[in-house]
PDB file of N, CA and C in Angstrom:
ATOM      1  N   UNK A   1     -84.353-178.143 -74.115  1.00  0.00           N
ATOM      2  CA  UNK A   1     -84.521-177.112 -73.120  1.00  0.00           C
ATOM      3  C   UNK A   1     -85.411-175.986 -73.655  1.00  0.00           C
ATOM      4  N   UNK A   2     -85.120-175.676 -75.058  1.00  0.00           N
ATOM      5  CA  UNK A   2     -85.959-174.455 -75.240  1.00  0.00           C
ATOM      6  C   UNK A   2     -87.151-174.714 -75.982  1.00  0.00           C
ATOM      7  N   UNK A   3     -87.510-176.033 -76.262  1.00  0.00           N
ATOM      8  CA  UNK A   3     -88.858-176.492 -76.375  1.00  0.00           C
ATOM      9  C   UNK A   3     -89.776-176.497 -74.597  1.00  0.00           C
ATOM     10  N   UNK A   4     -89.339-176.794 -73.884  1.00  0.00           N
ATOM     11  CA  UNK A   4     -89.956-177.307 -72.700  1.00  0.00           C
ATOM     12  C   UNK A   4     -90.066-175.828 -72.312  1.00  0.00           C
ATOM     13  N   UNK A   5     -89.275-174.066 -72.593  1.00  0.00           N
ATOM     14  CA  UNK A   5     -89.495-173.521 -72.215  1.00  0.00           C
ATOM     15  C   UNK A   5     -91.050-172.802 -73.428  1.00  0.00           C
ATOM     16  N   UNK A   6     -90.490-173.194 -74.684  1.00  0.00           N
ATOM     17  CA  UNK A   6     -91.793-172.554 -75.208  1.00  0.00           C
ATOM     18  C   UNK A   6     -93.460-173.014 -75.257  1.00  0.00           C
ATOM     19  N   UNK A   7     -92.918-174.650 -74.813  1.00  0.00           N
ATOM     20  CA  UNK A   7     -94.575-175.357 -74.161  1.00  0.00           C
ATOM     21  C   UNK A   7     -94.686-174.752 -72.968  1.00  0.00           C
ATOM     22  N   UNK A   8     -94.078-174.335 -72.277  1.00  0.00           N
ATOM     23  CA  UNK A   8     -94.677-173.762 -70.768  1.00  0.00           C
ATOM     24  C   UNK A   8     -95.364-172.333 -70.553  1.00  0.00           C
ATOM     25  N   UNK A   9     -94.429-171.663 -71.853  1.00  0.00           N
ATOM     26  CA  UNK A   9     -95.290-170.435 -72.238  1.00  0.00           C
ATOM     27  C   UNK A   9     -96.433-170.674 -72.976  1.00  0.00           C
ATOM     28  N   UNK A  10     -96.758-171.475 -73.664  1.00  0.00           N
ATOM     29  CA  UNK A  10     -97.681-171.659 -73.771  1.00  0.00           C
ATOM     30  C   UNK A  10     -99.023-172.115 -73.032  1.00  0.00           C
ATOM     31  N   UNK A  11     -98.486-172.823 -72.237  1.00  0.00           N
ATOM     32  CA  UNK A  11     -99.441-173.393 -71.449  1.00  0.00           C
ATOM     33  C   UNK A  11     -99.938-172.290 -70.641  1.00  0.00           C
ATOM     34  N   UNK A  12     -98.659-171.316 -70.204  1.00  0.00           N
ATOM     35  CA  UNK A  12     -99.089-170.439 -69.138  1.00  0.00           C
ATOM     36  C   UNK A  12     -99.870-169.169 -69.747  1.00  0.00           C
ATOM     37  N   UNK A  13     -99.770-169.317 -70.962  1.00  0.00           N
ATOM     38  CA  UNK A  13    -100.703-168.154 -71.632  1.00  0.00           C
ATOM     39  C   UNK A  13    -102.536-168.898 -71.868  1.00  0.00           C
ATOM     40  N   UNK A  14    -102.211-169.675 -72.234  1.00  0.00           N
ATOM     41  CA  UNK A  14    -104.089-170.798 -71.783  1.00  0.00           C
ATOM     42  C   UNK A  14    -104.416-170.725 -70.445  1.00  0.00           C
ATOM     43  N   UNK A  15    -103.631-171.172 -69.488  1.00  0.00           N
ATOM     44  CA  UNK A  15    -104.285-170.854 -68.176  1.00  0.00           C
ATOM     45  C   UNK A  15    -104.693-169.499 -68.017  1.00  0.00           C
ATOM     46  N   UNK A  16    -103.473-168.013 -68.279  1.00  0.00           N
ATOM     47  CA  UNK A  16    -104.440-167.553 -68.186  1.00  0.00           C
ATOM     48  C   UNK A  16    -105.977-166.777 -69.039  1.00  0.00           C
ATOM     49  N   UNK A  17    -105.486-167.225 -70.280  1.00  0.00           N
ATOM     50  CA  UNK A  17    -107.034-167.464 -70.786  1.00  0.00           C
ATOM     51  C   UNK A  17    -107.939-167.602 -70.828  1.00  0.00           C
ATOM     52  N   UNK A  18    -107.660-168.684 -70.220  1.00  0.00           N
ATOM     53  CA  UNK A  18    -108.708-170.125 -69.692  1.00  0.00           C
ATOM     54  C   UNK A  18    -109.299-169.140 -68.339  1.00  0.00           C
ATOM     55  N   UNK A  19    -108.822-168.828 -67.337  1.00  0.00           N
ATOM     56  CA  UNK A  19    -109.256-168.745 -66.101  1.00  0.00           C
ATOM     57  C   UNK A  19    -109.467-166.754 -66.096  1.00  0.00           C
ATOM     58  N   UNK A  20    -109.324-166.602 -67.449  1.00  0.00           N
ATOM     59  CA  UNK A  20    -109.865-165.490 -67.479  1.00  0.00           C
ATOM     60  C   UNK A  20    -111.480-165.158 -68.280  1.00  0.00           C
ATOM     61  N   UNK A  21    -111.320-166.183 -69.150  1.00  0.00           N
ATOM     62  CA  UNK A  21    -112.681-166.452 -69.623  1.00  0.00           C
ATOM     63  C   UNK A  21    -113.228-167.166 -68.582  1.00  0.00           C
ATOM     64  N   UNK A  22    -113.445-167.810 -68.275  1.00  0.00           N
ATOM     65  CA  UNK A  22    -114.111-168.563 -67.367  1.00  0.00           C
ATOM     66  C   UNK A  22    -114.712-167.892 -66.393  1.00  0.00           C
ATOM     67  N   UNK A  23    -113.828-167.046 -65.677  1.00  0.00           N
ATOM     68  CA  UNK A  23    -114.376-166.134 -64.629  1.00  0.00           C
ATOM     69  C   UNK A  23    -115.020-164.662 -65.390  1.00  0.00           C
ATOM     70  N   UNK A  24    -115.236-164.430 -66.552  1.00  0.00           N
ATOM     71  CA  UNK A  24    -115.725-163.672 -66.658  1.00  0.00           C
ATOM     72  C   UNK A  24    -117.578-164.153 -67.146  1.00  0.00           C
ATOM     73  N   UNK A  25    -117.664-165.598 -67.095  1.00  0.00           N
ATOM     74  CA  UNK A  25    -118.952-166.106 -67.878  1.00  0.00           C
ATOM     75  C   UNK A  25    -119.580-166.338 -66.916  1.00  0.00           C
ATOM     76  N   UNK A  26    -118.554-166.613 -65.400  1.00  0.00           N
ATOM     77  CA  UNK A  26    -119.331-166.966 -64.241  1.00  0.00           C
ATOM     78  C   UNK A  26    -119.851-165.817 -63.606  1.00  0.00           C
ATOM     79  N   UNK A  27    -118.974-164.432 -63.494  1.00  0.00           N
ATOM     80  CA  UNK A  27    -119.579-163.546 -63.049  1.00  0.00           C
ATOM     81  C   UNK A  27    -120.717-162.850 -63.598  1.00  0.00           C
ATOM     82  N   UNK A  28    -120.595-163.201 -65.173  1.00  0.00           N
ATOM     83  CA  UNK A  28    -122.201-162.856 -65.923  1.00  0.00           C
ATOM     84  C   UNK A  28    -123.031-162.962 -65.343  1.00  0.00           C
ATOM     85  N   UNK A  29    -123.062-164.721 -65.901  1.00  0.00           N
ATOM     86  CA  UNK A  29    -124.204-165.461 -64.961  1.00  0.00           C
ATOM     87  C   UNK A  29    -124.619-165.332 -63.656  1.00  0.00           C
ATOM     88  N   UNK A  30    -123.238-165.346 -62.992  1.00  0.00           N
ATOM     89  CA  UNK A  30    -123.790-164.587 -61.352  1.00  0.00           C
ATOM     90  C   UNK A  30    -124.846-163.534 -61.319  1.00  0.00           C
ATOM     91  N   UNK A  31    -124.214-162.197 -62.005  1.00  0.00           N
ATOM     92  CA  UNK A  31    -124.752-161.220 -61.675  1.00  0.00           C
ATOM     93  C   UNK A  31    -126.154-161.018 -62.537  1.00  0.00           C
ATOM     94  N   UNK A  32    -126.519-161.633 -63.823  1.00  0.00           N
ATOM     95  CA  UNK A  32    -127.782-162.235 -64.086  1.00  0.00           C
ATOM     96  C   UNK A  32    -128.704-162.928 -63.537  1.00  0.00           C
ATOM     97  N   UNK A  33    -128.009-163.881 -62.840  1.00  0.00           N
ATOM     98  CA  UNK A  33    -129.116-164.343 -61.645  1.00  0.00           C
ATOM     99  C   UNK A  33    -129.481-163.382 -60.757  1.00  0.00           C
ATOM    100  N   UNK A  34    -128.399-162.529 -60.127  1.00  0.00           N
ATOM    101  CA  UNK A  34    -128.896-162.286 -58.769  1.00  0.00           C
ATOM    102  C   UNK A  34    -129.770-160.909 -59.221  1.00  0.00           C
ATOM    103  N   UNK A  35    -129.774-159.971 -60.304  1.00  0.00           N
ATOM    104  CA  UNK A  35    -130.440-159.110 -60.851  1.00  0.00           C
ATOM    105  C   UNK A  35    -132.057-159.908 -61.152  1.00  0.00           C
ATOM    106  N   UNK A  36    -132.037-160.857 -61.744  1.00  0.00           N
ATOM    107  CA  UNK A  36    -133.053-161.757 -62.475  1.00  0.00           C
ATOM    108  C   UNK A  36    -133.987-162.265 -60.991  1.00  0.00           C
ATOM    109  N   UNK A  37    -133.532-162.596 -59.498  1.00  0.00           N
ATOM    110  CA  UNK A  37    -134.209-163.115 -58.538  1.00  0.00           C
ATOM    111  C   UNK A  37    -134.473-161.651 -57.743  1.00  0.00           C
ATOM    112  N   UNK A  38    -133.411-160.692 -57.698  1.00  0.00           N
ATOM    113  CA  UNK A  38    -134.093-159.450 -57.071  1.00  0.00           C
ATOM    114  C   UNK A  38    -135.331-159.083 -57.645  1.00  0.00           C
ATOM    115  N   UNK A  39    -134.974-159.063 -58.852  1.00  0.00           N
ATOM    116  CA  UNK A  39    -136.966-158.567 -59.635  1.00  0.00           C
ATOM    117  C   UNK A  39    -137.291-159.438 -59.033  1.00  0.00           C
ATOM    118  N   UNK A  40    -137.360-160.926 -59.120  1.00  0.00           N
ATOM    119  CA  UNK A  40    -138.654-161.430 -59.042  1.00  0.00           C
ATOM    120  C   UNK A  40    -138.767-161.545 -57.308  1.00  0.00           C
ATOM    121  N   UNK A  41    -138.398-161.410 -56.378  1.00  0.00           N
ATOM    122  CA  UNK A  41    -138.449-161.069 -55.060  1.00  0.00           C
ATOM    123  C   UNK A  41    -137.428-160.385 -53.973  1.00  0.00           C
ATOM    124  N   UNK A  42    -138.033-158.867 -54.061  1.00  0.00           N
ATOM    125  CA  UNK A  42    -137.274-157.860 -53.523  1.00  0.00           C
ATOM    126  C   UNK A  42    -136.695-158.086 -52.428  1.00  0.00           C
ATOM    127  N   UNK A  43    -138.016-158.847 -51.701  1.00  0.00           N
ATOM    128  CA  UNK A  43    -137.527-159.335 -50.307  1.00  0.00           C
ATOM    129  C   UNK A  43    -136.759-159.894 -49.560  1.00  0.00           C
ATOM    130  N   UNK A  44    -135.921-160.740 -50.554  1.00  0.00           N
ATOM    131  CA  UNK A  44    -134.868-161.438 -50.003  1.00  0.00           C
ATOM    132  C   UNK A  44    -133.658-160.621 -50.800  1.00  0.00           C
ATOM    133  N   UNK A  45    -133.578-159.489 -51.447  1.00  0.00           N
ATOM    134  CA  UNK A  45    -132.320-159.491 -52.249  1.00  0.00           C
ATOM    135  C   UNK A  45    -131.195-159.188 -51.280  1.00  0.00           C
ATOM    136  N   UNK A  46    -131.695-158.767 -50.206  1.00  0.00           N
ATOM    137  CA  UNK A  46    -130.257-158.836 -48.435  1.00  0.00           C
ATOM    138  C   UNK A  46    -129.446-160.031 -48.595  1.00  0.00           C
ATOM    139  N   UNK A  47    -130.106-161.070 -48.892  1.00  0.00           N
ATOM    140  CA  UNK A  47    -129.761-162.401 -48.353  1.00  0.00           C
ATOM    141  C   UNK A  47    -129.167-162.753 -50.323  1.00  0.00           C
ATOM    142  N   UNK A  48    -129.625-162.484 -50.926  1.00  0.00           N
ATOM    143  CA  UNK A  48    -129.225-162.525 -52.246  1.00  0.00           C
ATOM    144  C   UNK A  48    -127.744-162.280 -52.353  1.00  0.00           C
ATOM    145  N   UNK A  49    -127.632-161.186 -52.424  1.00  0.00           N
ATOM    146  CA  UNK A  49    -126.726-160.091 -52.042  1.00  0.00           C
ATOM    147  C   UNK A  49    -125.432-160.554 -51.433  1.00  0.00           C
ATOM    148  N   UNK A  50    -125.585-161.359 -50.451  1.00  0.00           N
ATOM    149  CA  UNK A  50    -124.826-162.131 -49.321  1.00  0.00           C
ATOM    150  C   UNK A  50    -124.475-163.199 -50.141  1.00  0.00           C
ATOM    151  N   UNK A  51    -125.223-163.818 -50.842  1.00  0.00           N
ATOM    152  CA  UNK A  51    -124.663-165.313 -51.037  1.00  0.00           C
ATOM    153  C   UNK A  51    -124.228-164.943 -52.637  1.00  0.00           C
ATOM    154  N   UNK A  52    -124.109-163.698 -53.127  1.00  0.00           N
ATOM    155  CA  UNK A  52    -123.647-163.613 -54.302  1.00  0.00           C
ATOM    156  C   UNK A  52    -122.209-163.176 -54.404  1.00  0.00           C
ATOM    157  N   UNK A  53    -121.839-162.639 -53.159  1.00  0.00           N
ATOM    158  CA  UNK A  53    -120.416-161.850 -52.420  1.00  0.00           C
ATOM    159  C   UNK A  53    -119.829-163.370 -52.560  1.00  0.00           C
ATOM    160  N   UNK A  54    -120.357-164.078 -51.575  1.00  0.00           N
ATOM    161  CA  UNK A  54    -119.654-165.134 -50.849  1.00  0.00           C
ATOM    162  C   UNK A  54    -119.974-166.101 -52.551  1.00  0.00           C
ATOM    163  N   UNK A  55    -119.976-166.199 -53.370  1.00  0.00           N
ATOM    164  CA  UNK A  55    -119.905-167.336 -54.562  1.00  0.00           C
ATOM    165  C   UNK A  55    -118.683-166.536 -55.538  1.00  0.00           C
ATOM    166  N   UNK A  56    -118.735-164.788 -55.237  1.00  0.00           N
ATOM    167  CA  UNK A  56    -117.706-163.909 -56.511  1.00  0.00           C
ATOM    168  C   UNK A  56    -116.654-164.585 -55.547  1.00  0.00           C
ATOM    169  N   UNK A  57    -116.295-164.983 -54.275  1.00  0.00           N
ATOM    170  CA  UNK A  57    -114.880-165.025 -54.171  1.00  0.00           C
ATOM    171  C   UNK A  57    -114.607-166.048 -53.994  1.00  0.00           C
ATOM    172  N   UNK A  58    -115.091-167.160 -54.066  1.00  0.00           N
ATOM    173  CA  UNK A  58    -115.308-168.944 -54.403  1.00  0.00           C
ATOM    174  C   UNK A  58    -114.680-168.412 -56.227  1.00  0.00           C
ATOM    175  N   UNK A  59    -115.425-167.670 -57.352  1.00  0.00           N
ATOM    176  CA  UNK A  59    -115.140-167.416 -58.533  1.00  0.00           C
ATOM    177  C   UNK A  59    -113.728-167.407 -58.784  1.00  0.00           C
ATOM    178  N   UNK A  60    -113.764-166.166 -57.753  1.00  0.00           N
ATOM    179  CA  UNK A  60    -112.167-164.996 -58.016  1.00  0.00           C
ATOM    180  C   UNK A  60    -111.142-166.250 -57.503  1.00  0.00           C
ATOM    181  N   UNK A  61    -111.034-166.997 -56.430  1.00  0.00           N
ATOM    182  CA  UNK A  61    -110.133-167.990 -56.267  1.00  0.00           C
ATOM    183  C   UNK A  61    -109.904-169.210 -57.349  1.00  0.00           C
ATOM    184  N   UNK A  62    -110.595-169.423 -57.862  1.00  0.00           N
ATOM    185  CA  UNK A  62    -110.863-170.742 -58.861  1.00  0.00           C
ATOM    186  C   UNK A  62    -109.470-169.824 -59.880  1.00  0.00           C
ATOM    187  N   UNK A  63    -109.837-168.734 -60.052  1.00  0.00           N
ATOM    188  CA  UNK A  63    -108.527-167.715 -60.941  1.00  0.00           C
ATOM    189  C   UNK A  63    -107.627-167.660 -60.539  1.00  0.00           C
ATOM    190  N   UNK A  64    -107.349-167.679 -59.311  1.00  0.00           N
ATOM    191  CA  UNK A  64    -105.931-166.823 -58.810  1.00  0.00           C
ATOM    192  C   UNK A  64    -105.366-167.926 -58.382  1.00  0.00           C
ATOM    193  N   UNK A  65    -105.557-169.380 -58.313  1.00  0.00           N
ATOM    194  CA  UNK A  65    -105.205-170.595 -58.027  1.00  0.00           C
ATOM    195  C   UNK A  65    -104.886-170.858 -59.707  1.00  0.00           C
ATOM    196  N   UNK A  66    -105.143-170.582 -60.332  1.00  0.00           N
ATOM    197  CA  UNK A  66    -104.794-170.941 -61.874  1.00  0.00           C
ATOM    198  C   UNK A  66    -103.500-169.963 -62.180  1.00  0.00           C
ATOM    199  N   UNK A  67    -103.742-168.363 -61.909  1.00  0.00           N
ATOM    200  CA  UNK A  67    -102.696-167.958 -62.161  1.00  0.00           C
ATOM    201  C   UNK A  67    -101.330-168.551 -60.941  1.00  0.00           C
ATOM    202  N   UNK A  68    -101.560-168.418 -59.457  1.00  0.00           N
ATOM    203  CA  UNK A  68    -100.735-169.114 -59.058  1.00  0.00           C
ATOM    204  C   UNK A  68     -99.854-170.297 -60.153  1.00  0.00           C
ATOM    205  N   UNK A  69    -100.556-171.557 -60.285  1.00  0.00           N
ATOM    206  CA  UNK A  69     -99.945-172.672 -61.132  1.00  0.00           C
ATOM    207  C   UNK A  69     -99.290-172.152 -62.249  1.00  0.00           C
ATOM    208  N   UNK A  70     -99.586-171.021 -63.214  1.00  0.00           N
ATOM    209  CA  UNK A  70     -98.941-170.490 -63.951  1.00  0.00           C
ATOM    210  C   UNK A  70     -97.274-170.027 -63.981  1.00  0.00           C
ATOM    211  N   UNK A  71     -97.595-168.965 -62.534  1.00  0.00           N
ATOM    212  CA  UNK A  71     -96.647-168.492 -62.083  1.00  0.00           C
ATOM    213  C   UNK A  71     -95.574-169.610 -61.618  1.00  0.00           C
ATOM    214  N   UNK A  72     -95.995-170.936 -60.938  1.00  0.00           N
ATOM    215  CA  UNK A  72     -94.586-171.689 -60.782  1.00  0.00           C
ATOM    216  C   UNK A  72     -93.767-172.340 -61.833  1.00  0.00           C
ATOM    217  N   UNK A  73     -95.299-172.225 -63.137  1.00  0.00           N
ATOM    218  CA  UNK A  73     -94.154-172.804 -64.524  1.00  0.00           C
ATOM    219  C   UNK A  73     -94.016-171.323 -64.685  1.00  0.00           C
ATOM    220  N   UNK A  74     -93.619-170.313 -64.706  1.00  0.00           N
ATOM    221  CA  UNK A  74     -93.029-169.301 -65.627  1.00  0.00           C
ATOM    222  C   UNK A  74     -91.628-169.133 -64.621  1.00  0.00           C
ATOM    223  N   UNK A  75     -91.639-169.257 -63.478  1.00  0.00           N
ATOM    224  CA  UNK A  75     -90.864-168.808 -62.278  1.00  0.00           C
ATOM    225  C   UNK A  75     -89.682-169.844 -61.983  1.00  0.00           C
ATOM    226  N   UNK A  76     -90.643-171.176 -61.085  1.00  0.00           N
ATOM    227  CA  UNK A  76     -89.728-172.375 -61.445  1.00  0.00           C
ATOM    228  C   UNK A  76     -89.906-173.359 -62.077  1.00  0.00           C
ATOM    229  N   UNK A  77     -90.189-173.500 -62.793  1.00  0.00           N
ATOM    230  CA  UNK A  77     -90.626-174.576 -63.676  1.00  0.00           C
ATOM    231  C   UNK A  77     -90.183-175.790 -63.429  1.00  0.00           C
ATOM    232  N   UNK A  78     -90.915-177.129 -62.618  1.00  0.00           N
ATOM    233  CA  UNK A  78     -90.176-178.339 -62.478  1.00  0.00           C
ATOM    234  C   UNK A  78     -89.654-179.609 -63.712  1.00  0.00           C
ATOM    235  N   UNK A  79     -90.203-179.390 -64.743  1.00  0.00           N
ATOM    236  CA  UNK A  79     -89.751-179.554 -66.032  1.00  0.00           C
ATOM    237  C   UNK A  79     -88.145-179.425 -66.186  1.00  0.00           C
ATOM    238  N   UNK A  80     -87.768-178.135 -66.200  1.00  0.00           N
ATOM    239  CA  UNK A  80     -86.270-178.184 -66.469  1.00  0.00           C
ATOM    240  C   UNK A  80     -85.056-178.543 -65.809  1.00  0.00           C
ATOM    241  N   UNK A  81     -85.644-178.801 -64.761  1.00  0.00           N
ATOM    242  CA  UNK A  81     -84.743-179.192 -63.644  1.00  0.00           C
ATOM    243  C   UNK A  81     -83.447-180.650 -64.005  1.00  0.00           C
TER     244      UNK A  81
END
């Protein structure tokens, strides 16, 4: 029992790790691109702009679906049952 609880803390401390690094390399890169294509054409950075909103919260979910899964092993964990 108290192995299965200290692998789950573990696990749930990598996820959020994991999905905290992760989302912070994507929003780099995001926001490197969309800085990097505004220089090179002002003209569209409206439309830039738009599709960089709509990819941060495609990002931000990929996270909060990880911490979710976290939260049901820290909460209920189907393991110990």
């Amino acid at each position: 029992m108290e192995t299965i609880q200290a692998f789950s803390v573990i696990a749930i401390a990598l996820i959020f790790g994991l999905c905290g690094a992760g989302t912070a390399v994507a929003f780099g890169n995001l926001g490197g691109k969309l800085i990097e294509s505004s220089a090179r054409q002002p003209e569209l950075a409206p439309k830039l702009q738009v599709q960089f909103f709509l990819v941060a919260g495609f990002v931000d979910v990929i996270s909060i679906i990880g911490v979710g899964i976290s939260f049901v092993f820290l909460f209920a964990n189907p393991f110990l049952g």
